[in-house]
Protein backbone atom coordinates (compact mmCIF):
# COMPACT_ATOMS: atom_id res chain seq x y z
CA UNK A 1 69.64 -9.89 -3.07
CA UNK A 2 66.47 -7.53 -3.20
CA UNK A 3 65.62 -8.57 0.15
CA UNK A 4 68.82 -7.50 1.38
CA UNK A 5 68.87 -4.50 -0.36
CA UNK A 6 65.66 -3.21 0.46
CA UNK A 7 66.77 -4.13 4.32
CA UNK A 8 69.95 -1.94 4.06
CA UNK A 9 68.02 1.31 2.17
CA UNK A 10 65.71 1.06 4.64
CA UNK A 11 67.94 0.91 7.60
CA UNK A 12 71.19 3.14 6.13
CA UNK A 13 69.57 5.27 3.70
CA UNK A 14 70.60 5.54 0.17
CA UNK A 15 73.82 7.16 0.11
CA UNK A 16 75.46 5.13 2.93
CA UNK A 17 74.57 1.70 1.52
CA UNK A 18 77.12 0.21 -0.49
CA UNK A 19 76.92 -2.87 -2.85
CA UNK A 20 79.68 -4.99 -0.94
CA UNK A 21 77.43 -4.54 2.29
CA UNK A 22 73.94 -5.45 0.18
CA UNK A 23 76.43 -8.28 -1.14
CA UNK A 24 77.19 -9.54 2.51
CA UNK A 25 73.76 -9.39 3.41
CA UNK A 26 72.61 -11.51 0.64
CA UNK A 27 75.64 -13.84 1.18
CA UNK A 28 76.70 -13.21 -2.36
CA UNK A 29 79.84 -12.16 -4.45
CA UNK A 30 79.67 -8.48 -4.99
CA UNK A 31 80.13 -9.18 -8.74
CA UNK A 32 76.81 -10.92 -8.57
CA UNK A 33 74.96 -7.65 -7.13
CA UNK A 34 76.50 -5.77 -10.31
CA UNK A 35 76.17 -8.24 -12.74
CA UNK A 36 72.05 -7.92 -11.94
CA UNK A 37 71.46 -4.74 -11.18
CA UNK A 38 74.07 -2.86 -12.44
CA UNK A 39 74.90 -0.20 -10.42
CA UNK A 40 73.51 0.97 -6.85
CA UNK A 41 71.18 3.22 -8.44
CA UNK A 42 69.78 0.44 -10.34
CA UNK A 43 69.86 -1.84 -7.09
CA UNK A 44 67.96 0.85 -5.01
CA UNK A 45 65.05 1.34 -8.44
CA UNK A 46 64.48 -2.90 -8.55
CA UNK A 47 64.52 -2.38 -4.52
CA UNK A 48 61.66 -0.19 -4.71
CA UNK A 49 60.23 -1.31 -8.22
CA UNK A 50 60.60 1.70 -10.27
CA UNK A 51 60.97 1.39 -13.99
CA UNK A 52 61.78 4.72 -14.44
CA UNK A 53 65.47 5.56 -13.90
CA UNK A 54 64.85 9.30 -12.20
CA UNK A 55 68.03 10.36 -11.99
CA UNK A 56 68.46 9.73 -16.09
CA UNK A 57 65.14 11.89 -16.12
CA UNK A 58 66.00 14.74 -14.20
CA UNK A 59 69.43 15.23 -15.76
CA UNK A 60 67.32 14.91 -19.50
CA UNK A 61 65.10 18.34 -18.25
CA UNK A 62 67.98 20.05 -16.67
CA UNK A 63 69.28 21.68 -19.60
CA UNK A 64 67.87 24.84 -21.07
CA UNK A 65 66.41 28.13 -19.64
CA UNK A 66 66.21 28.18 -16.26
CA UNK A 67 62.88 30.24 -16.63
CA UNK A 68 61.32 27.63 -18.53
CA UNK A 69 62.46 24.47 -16.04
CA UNK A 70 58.93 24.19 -13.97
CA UNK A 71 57.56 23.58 -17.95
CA UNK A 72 60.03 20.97 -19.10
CA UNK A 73 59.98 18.74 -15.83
CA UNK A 74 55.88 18.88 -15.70
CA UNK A 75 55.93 17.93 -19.30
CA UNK A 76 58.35 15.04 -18.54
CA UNK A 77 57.05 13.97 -15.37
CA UNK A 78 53.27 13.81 -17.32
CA UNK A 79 54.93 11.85 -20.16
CA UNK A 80 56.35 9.41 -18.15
CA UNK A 81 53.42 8.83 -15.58
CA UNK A 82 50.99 7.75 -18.66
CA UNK A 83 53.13 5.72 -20.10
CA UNK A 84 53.27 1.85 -18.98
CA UNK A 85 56.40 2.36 -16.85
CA UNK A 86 54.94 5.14 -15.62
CA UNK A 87 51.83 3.08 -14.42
CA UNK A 88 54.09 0.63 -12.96
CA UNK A 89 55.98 3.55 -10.95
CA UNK A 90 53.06 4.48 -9.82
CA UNK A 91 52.23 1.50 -8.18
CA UNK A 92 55.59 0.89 -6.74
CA UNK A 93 54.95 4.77 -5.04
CA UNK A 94 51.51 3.13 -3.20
CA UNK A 95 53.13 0.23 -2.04
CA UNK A 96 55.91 2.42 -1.21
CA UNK A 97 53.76 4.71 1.08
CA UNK A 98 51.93 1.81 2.71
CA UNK A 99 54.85 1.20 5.16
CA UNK A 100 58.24 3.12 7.14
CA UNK A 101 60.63 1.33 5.27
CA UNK A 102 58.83 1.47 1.84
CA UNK A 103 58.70 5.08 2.59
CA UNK A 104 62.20 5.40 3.87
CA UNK A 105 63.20 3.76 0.24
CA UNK A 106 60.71 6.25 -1.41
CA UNK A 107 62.41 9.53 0.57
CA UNK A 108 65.82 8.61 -0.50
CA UNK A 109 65.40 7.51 -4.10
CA UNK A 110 63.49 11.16 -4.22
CA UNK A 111 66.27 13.08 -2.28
CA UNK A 112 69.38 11.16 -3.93
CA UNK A 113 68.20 11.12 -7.56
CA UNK A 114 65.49 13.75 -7.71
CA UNK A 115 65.74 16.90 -5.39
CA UNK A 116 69.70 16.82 -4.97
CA UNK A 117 70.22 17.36 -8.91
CA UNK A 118 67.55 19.25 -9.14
CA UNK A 119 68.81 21.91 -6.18
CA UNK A 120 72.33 21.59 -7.55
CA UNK A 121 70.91 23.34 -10.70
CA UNK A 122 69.14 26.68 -8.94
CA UNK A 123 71.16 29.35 -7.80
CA UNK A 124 71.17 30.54 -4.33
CA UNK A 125 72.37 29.37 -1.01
CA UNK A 126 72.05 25.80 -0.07
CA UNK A 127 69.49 26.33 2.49
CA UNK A 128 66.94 27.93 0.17
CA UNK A 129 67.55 25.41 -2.76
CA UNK A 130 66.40 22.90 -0.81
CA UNK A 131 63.24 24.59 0.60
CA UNK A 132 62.71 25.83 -3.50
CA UNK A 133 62.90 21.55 -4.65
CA UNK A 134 60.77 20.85 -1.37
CA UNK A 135 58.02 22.96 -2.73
CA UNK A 136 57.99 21.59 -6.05
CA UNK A 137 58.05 17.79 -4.71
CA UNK A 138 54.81 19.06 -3.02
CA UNK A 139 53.20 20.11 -5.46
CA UNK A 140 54.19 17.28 -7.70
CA UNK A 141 53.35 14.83 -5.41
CA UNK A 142 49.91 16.21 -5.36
CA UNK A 143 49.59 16.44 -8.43
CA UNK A 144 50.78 12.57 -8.69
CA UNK A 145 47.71 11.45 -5.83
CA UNK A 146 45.13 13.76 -7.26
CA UNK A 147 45.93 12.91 -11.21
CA UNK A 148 46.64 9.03 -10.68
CA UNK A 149 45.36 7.71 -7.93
CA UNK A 150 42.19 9.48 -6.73
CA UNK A 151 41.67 10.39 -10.25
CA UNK A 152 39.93 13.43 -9.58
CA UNK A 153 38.04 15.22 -12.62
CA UNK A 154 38.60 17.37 -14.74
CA UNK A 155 42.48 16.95 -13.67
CA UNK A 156 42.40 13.46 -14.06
CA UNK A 157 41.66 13.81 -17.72
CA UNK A 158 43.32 17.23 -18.73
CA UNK A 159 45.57 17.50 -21.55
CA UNK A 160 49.71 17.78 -20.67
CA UNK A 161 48.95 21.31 -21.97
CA UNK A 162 46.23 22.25 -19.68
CA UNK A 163 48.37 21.01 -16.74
CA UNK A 164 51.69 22.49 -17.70
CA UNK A 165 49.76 25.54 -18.32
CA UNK A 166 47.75 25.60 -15.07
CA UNK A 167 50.47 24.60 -12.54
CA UNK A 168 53.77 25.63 -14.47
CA UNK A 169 53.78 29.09 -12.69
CA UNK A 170 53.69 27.78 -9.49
CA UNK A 171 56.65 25.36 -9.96
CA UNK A 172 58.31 28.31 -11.53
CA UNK A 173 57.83 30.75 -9.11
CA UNK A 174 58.96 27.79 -6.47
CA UNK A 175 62.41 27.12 -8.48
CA UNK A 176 62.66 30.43 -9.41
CA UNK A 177 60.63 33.23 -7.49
CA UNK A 178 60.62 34.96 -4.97
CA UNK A 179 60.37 33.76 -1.39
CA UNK A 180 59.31 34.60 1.69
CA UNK A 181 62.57 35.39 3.87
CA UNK A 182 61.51 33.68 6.99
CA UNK A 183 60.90 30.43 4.42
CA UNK A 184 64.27 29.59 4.42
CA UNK A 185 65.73 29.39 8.14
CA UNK A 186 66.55 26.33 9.59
C-alpha cells in the first residue's frame, strides 16, 4: 500500500490522490487503506515517514495574536525537531530531498498541511499570503539544514530562546510586515 501511495503523491500530487485510487493501485479494499493509515493525511505522513502530524501542529500555533505567530510556530517547530519524532522527521526530510518524487511528496505535504493553513490565517489578498508563508518556509527551512543537519555552531546549540529571539522578527515581519509591492505579482 505505501508503495502505491508514494507512486500516486508523487505522480498526482497530494490533493488529487484519493484513497480508492491508492487502494486500486495496491490491489486492495479501500477499507484496508483506512483501517492502516487512517485517513489520507495519515497515508501521505507513513508515505513520506513523518511522525509528526503537521497539519495537527500548525492548527495547535494558529490561535492567538497574530503579532506574536512568527514566536509560537518557531517555538513549536524547535520543540518538535529535538524531540525523537522530530529526529525521525528529520531524516524522512533528507531522504525526501535526495530524489523528484521524494521531493514532490515533501512539496505537497508542506503546501497541503503547512503553508495553505498557515496563509488561510493572514490577512490580505491571496497572492501576497502566499509569497508571506513562502518566505517563512525559507527561512525555516534554513534554519532546519543549518540547525540539524550541517549543525553549524553556535546555532546548532542555541537555546529555543536565543533562536526565537534572533529570527522571530524576521518571520514576523514576513507574516506580518510590510512588503515590497513588486514582491507580490505573479
Amino acid at each position: 500500500m505505501l508503495a502505491a501511495a508514494r507512486a500516486e503523491f508523487a505522480a498526482r500530487g497530494f490533493d488529487a490522490v484519493t484513497l480508492r485510487r491508492v487502494a486500486a493501485r495496491a490491489r486492495v479494499d479501500p477499507a484496508m487503506v483506512t483501517h492502516h493509515f487512517g485517513s489520507k493525511s495519515g497515508l501521505f505522513r507513513a508515505a513520506l515517514d513523518v511522525s509528526l502530524d503537521p497539519a495537527t501542529e500548525i492548527a495547535a500555533v494558529l490561535p492567538g495574536p497574530l503579532d506574536e505567530l512568527a514566536a509560537r510556530l518557531l517555538g513549536r517547530l524547535l520543540v518538535l525537531w529535538d524531540s525523537p519524532a522530530g529526529a525521525a522527521t528529520i531524516a524522512a526530510v533528507r531522504t525526501a530531498l535526495q530524489d523528484e518524487d521524494g521531493t514532490a511528496l515533501l512539496r505537497d505535504l508542506l503546501l497541503s498541511q503547512v503553508l495553505r493553513p498557515l496563509a488561510a490565517a493572514l490577512p490580505g489578498p491571496e497572492a501576497e499570503r502566499r509569497w508571506r508563508v513562502e518566505l517563512v518556509a525559507s527561512q525555516v527551512a534554513g534554519l532546519l539544514l543549518t540547525r540539524y543537519v550541517l549543525r553549524l555552531e553556535p546555532l546548532a546549540s542555541a537555546g529555543h530562546p536565543a533562536v526565537v529571539t534572533a529570527l522571530g522578527p524576521t518571520l514576523q515581519r514576513y507574516l506580518t510586515g510590510p512588503l515590497a509591492p513588486a514582491s507580490v505579482e505573479p
